[in-house]
PDB file of N, CA and C in Angstrom:
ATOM      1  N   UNK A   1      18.158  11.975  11.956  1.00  0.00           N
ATOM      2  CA  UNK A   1      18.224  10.862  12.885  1.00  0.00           C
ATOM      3  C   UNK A   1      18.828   9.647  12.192  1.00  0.00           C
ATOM      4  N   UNK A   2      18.473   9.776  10.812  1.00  0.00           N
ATOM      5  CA  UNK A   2      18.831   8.290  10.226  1.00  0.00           C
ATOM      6  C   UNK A   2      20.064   8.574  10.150  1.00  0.00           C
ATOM      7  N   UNK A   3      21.005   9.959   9.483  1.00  0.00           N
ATOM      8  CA  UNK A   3      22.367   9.799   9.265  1.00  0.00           C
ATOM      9  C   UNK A   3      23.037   9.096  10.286  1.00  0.00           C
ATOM     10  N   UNK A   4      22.761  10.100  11.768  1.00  0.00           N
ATOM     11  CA  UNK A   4      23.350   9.900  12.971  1.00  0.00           C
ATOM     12  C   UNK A   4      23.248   8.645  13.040  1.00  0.00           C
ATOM     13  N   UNK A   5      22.247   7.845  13.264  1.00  0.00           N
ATOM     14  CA  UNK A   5      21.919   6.574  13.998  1.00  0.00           C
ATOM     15  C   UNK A   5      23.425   5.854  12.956  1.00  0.00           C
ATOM     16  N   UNK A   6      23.554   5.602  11.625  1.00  0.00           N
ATOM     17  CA  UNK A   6      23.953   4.879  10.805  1.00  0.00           C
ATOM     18  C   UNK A   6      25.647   5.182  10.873  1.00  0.00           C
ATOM     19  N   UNK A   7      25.743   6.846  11.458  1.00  0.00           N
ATOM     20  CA  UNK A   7      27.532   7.385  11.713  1.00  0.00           C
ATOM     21  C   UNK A   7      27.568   7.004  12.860  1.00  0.00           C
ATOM     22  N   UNK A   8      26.445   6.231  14.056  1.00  0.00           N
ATOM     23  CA  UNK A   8      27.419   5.772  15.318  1.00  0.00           C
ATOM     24  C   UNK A   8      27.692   7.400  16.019  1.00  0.00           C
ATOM     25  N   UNK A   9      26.479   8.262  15.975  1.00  0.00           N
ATOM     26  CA  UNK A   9      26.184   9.425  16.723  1.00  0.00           C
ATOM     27  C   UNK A   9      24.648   9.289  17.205  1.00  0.00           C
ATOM     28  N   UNK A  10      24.585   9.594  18.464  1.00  0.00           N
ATOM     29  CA  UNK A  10      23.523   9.853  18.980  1.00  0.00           C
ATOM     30  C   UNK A  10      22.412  11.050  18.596  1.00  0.00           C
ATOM     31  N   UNK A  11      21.719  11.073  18.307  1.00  0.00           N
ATOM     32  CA  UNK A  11      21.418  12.262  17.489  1.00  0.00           C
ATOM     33  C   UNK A  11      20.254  13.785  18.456  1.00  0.00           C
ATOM     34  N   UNK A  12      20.926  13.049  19.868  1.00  0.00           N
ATOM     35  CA  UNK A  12      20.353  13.957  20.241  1.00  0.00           C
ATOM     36  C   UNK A  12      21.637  14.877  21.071  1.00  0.00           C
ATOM     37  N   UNK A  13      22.363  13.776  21.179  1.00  0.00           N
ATOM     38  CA  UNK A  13      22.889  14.166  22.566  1.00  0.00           C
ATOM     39  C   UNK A  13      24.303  14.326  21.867  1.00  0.00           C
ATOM     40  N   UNK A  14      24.628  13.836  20.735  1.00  0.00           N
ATOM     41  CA  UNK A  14      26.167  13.729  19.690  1.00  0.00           C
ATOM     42  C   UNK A  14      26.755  12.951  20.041  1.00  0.00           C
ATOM     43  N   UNK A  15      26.908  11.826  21.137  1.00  0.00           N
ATOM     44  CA  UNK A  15      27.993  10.870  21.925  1.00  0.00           C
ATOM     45  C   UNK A  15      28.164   9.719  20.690  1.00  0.00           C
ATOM     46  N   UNK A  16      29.203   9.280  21.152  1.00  0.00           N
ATOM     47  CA  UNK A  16      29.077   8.139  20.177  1.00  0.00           C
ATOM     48  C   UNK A  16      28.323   6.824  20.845  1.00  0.00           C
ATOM     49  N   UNK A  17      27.950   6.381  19.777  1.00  0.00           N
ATOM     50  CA  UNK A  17      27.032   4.879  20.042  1.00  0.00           C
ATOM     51  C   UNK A  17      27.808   4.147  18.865  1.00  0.00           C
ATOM     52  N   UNK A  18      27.206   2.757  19.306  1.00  0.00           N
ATOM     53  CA  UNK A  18      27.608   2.239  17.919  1.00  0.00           C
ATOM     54  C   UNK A  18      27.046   2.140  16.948  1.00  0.00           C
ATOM     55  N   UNK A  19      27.509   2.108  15.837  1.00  0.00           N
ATOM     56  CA  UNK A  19      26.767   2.710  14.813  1.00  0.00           C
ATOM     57  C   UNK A  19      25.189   1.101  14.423  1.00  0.00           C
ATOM     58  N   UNK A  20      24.131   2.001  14.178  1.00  0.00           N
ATOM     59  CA  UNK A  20      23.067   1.329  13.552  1.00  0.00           C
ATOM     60  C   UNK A  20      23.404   0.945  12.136  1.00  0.00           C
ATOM     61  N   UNK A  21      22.626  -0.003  11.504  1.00  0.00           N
ATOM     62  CA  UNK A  21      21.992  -0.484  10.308  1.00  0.00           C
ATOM     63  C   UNK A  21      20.482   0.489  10.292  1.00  0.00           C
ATOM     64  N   UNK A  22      20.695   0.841   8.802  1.00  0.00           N
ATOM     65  CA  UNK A  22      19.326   1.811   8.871  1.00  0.00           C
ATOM     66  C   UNK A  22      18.939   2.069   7.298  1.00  0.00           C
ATOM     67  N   UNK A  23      17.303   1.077   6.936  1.00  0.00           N
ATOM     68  CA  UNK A  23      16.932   1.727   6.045  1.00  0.00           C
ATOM     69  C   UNK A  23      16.042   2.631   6.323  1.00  0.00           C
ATOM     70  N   UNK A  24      16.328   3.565   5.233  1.00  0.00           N
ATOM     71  CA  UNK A  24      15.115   5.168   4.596  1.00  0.00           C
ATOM     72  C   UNK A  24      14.587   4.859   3.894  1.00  0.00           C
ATOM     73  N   UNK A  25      13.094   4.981   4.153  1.00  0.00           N
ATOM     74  CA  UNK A  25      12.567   4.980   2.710  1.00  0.00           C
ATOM     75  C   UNK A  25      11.520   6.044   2.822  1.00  0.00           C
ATOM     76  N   UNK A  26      11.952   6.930   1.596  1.00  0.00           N
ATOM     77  CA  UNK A  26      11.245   8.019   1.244  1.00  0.00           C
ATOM     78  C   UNK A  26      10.554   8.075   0.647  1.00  0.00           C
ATOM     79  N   UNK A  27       9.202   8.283   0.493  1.00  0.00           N
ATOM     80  CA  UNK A  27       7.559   8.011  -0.295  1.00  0.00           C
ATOM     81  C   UNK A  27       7.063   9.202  -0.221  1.00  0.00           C
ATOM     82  N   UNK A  28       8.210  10.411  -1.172  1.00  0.00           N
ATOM     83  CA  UNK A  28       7.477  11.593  -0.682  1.00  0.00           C
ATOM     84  C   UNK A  28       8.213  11.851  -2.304  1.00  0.00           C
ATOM     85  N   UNK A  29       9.589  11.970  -1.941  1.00  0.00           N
ATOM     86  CA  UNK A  29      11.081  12.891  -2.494  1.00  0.00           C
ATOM     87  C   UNK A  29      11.305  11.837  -3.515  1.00  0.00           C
ATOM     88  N   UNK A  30      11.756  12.612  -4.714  1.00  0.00           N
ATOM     89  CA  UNK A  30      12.631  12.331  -5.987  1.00  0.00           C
ATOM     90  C   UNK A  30      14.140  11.388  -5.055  1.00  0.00           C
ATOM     91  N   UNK A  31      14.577  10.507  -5.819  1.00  0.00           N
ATOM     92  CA  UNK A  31      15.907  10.505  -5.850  1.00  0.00           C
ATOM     93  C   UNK A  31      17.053  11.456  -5.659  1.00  0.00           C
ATOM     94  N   UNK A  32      16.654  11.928  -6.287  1.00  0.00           N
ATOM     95  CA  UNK A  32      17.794  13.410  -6.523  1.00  0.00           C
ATOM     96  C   UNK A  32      17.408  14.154  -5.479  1.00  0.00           C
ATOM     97  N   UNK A  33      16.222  14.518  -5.214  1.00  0.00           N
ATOM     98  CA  UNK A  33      16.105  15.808  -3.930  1.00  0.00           C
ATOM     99  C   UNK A  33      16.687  15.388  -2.629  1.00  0.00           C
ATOM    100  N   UNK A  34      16.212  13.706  -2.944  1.00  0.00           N
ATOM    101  CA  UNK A  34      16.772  13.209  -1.663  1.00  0.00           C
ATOM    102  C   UNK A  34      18.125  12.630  -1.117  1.00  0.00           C
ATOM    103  N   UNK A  35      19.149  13.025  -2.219  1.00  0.00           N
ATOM    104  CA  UNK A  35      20.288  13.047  -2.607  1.00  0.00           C
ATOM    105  C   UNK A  35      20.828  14.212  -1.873  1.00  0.00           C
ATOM    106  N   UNK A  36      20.272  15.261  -2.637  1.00  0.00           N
ATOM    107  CA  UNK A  36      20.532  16.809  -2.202  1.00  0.00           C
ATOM    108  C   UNK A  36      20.185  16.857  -0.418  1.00  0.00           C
ATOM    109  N   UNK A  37      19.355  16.521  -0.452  1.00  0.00           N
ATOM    110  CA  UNK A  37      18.687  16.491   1.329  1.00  0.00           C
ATOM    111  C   UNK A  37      19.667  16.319   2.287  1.00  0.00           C
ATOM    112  N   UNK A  38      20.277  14.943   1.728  1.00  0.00           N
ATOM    113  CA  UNK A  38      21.220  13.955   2.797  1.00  0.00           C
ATOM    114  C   UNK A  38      23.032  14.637   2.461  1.00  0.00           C
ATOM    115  N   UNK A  39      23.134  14.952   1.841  1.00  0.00           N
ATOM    116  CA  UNK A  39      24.164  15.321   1.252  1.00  0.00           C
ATOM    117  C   UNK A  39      25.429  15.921   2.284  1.00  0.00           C
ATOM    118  N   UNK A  40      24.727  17.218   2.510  1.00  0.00           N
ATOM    119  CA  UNK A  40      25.371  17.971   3.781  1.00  0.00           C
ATOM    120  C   UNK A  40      25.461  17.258   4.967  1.00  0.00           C
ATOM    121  N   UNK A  41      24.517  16.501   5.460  1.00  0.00           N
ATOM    122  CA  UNK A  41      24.685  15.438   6.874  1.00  0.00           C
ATOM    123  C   UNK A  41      25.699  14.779   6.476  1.00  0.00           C
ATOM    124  N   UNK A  42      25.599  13.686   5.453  1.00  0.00           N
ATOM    125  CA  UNK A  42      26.393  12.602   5.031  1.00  0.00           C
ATOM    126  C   UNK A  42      27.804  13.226   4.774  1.00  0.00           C
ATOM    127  N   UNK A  43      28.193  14.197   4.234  1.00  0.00           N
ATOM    128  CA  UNK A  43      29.312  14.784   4.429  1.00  0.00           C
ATOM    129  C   UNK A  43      29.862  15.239   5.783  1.00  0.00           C
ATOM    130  N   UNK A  44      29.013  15.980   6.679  1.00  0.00           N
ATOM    131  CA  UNK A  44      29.577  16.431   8.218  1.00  0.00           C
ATOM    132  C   UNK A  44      29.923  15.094   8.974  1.00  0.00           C
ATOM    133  N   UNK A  45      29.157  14.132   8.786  1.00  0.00           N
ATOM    134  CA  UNK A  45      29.301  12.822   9.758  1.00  0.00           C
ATOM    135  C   UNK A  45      30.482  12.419   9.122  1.00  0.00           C
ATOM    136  N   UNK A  46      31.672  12.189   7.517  1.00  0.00           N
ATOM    137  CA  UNK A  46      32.273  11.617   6.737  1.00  0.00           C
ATOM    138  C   UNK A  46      33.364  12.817   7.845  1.00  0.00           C
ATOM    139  N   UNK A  47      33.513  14.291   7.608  1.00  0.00           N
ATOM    140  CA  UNK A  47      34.460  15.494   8.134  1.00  0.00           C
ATOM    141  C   UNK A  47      34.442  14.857  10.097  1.00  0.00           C
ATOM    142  N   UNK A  48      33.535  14.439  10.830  1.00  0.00           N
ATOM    143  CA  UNK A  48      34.001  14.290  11.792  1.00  0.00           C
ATOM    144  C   UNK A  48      34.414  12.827  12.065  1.00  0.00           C
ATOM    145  N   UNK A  49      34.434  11.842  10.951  1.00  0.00           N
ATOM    146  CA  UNK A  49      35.410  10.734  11.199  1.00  0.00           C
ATOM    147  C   UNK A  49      34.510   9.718  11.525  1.00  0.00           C
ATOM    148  N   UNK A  50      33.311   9.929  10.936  1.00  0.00           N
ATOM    149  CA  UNK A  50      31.882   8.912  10.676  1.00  0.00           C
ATOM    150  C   UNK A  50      30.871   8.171   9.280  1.00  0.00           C
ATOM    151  N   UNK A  51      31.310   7.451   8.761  1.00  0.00           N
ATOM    152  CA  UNK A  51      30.850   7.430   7.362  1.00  0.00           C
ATOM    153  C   UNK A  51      29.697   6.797   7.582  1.00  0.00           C
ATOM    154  N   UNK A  52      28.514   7.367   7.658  1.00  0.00           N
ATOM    155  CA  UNK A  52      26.690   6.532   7.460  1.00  0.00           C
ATOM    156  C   UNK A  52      27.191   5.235   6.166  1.00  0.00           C
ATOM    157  N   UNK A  53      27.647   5.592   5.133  1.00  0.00           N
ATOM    158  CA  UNK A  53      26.966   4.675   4.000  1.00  0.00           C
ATOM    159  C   UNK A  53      27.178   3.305   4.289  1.00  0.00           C
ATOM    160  N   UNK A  54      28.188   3.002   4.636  1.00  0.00           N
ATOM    161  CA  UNK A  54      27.897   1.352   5.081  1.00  0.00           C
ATOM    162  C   UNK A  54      27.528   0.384   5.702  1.00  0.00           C
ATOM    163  N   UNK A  55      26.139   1.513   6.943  1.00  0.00           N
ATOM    164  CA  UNK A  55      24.954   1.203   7.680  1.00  0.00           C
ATOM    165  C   UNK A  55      24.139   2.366   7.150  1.00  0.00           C
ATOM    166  N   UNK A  56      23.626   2.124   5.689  1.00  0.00           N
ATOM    167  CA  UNK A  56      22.526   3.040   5.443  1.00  0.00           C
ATOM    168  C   UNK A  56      21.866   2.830   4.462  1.00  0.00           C
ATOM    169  N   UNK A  57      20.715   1.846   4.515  1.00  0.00           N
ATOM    170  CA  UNK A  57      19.992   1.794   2.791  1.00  0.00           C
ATOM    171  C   UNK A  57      19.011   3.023   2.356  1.00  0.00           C
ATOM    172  N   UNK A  58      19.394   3.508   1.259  1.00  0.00           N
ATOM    173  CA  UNK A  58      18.328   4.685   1.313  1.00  0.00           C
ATOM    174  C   UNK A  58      17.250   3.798  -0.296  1.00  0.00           C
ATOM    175  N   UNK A  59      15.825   4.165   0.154  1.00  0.00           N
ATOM    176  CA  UNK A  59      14.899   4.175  -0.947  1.00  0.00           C
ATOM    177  C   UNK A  59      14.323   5.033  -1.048  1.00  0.00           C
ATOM    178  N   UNK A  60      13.679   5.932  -2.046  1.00  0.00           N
ATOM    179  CA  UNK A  60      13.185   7.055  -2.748  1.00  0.00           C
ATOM    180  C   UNK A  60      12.097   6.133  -3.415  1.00  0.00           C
ATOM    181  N   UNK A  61      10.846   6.443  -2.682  1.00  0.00           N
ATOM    182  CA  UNK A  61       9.608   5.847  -3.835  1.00  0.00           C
ATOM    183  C   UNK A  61       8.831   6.977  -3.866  1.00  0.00           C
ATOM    184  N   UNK A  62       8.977   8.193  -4.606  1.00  0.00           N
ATOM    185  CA  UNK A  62       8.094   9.241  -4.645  1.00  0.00           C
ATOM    186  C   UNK A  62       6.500   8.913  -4.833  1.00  0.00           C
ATOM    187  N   UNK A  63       6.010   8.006  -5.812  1.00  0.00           N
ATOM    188  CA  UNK A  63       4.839   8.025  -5.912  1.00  0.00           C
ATOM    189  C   UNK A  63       3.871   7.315  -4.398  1.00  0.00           C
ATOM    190  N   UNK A  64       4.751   6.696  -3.238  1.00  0.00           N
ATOM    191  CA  UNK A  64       4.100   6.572  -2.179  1.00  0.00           C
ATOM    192  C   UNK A  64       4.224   4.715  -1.559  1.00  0.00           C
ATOM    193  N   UNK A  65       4.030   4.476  -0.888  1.00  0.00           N
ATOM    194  CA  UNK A  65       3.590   2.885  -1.321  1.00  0.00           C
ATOM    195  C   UNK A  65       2.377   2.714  -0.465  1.00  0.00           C
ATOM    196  N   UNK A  66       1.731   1.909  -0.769  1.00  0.00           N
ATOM    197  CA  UNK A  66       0.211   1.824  -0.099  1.00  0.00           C
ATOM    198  C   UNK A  66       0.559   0.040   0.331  1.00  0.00           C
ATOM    199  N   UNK A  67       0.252  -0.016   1.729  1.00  0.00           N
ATOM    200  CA  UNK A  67       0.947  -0.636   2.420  1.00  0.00           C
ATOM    201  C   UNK A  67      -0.482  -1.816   2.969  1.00  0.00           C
ATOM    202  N   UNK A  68      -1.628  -0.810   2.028  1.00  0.00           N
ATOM    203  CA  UNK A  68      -3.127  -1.935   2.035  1.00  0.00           C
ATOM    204  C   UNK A  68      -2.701  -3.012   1.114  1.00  0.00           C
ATOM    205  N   UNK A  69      -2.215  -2.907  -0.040  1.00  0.00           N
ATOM    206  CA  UNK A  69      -1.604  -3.518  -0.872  1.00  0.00           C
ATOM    207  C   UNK A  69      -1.075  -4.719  -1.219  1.00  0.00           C
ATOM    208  N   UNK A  70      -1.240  -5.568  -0.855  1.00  0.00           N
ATOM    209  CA  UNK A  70      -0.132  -7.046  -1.194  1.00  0.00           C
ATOM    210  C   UNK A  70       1.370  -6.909  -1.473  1.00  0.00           C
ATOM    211  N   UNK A  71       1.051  -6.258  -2.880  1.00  0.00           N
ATOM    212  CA  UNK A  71       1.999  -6.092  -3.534  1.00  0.00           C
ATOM    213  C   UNK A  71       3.414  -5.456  -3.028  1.00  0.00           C
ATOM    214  N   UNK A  72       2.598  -4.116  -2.622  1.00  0.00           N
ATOM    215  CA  UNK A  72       3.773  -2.950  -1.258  1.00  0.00           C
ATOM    216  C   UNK A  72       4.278  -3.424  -0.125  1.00  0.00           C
ATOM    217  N   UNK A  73       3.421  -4.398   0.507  1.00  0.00           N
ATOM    218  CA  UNK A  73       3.943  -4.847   2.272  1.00  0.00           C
ATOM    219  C   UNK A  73       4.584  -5.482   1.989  1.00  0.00           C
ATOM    220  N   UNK A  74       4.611  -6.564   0.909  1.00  0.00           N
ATOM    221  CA  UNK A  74       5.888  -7.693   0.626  1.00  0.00           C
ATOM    222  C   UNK A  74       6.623  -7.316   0.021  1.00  0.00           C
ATOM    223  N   UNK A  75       7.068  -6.073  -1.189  1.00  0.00           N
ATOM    224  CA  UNK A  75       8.330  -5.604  -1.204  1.00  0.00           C
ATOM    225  C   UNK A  75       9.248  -4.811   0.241  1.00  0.00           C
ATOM    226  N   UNK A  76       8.135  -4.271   0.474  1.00  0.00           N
ATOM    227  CA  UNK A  76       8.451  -3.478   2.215  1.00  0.00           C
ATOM    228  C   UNK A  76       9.282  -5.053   3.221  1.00  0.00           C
ATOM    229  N   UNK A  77       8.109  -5.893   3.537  1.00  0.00           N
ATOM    230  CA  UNK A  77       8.735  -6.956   4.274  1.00  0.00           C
ATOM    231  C   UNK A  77      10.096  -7.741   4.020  1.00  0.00           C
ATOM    232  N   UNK A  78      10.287  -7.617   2.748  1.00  0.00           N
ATOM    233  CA  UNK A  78      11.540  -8.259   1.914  1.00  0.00           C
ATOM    234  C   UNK A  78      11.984  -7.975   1.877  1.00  0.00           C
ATOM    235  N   UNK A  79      12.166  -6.388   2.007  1.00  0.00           N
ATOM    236  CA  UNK A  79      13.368  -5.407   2.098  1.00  0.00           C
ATOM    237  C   UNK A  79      14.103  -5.303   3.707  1.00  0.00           C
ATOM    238  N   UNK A  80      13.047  -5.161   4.692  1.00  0.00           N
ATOM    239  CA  UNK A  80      13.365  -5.252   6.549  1.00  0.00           C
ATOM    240  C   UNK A  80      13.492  -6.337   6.653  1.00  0.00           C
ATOM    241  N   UNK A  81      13.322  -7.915   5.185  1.00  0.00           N
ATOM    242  CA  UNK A  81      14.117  -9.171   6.105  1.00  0.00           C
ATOM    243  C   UNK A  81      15.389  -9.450   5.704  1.00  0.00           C
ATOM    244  N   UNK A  82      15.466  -8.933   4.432  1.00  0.00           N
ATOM    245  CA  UNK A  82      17.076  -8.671   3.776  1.00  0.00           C
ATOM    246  C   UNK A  82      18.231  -8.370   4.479  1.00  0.00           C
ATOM    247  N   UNK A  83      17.680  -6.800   4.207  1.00  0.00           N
ATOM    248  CA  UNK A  83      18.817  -6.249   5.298  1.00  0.00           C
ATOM    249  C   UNK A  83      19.045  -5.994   6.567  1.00  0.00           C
ATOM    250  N   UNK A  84      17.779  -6.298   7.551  1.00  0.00           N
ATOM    251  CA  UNK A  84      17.638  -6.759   9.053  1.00  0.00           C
ATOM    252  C   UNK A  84      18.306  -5.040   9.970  1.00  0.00           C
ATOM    253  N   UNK A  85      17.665  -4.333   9.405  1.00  0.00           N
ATOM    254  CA  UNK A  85      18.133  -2.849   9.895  1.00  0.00           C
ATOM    255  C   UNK A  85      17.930  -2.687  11.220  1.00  0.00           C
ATOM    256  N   UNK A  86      18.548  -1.781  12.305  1.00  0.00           N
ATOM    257  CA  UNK A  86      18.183  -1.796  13.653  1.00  0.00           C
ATOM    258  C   UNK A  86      17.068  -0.565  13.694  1.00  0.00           C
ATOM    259  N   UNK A  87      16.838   0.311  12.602  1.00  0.00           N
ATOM    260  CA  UNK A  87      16.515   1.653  12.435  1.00  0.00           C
ATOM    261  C   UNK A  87      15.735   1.673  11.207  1.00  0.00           C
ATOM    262  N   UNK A  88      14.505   1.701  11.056  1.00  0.00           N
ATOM    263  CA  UNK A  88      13.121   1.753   9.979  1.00  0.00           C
ATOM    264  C   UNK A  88      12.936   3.406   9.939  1.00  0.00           C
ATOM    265  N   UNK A  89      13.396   4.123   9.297  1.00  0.00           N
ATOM    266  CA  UNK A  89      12.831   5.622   9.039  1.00  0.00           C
ATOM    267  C   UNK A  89      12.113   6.013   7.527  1.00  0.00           C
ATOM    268  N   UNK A  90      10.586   5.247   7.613  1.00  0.00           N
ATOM    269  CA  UNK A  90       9.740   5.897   6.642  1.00  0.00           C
ATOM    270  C   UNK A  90       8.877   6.441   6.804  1.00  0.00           C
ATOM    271  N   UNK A  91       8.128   7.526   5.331  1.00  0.00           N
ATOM    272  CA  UNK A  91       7.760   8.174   5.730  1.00  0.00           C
ATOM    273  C   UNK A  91       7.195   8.993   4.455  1.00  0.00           C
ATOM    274  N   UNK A  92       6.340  10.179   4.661  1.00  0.00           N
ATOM    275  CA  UNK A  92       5.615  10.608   5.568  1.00  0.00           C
ATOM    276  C   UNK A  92       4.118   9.675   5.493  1.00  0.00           C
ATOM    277  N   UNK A  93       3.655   9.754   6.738  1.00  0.00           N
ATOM    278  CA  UNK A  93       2.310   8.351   6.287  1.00  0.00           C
ATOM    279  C   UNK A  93       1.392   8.476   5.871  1.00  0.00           C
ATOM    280  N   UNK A  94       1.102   9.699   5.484  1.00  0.00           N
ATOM    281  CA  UNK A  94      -0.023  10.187   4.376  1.00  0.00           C
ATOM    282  C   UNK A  94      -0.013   9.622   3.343  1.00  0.00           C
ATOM    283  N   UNK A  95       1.689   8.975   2.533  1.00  0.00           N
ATOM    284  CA  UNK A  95       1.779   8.291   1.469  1.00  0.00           C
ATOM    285  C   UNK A  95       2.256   6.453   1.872  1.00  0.00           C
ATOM    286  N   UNK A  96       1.155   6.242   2.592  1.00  0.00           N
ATOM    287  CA  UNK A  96       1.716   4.956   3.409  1.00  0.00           C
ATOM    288  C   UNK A  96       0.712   3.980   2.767  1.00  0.00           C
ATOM    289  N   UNK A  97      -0.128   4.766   2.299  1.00  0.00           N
ATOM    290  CA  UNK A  97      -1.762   4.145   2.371  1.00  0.00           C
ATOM    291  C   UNK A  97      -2.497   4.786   0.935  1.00  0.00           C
ATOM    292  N   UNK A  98      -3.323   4.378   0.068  1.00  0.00           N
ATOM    293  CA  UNK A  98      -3.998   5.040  -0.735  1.00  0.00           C
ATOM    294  C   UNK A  98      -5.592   5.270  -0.136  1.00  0.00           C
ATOM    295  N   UNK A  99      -6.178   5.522   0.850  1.00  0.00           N
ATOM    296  CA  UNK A  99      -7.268   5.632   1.576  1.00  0.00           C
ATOM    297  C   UNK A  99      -6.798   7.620   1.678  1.00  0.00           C
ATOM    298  N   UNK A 100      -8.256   8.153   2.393  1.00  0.00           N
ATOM    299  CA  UNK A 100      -7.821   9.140   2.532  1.00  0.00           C
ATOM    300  C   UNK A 100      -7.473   9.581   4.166  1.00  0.00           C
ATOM    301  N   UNK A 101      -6.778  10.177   4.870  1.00  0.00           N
ATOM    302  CA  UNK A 101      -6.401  10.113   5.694  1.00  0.00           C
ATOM    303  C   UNK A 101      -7.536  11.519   6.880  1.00  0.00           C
ATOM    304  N   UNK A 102      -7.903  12.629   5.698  1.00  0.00           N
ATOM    305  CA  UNK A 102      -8.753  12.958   6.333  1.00  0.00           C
ATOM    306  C   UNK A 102     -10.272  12.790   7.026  1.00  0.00           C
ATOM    307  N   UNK A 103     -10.573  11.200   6.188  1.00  0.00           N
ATOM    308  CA  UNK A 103     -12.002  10.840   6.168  1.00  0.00           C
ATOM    309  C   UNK A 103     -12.009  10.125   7.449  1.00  0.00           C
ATOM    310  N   UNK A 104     -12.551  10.207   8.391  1.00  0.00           N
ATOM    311  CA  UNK A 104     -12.898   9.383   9.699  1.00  0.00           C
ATOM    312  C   UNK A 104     -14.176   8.334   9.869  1.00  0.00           C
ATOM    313  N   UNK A 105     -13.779   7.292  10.250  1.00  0.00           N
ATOM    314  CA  UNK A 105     -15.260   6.229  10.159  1.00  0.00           C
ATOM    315  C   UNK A 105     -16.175   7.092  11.079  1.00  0.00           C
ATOM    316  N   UNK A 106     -17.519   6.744  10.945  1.00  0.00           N
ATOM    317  CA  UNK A 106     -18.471   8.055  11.240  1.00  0.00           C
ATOM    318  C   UNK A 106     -19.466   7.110  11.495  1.00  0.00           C
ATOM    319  N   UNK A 107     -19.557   5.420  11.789  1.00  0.00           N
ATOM    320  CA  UNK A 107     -20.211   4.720  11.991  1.00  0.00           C
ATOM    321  C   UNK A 107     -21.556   5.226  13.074  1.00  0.00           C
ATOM    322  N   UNK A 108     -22.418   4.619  13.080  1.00  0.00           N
ATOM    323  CA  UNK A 108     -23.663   5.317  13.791  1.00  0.00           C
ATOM    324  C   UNK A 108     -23.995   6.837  13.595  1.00  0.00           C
ATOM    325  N   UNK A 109     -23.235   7.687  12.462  1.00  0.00           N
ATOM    326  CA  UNK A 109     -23.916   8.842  12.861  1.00  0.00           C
ATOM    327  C   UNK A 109     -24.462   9.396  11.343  1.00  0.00           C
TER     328      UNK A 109
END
């Protein structure tokens, strides 16, 4: 979705749109995997006469960012006031947060 949105393809439907501003930020994946990941998209969108990279910030924070944090929401916020993207694709939100995601408040019981 992020390539498309950023090559000015619809990503469902293939039409053209105009192209988005779009940061990634990945809180999962290495640099490199996520290199490898995007690679083949970012090339097919470049072969049909669409280049993502100059609406596309990509970040790779493998160890996660925890977004309870101070520290994380204001690099996060500083980054979406910087570059003013039309398209936020992060992820996955298990690594959004350092809490555990399976524990449920259980108040009164």
């Amino acid at each position: 979705i992020a390539v498309c949105a950023a090559s000015g393809v619809h990503p469902f439907s293939h039409k053209p749109i105009p192209a988005k501003r779009v940061l990634f930020v990945d809180c999962e994946n290495s640099p490199q995997k996520l290199r490898r990941a995007l690679r083949a998209l970012r090339i097919a969108a470049k072969q049909n006469g669409s280049d993502p990279d100059p609406n596309m910030w990509i970040e790779a924070i493998p160890a996660g960012l925890d977004l309870t944090n101070p520290e994380d929401e204001v690099w996060l916020t500083q980054r979406v006031a910087s570059l003013q993207p039309d398209l936020l694709v992060i992820g996955p939100i298990y690594r959004l947060h350092a809490g555990n995601p399976t524990m449920r408040n259980r108040r009164g019981s």
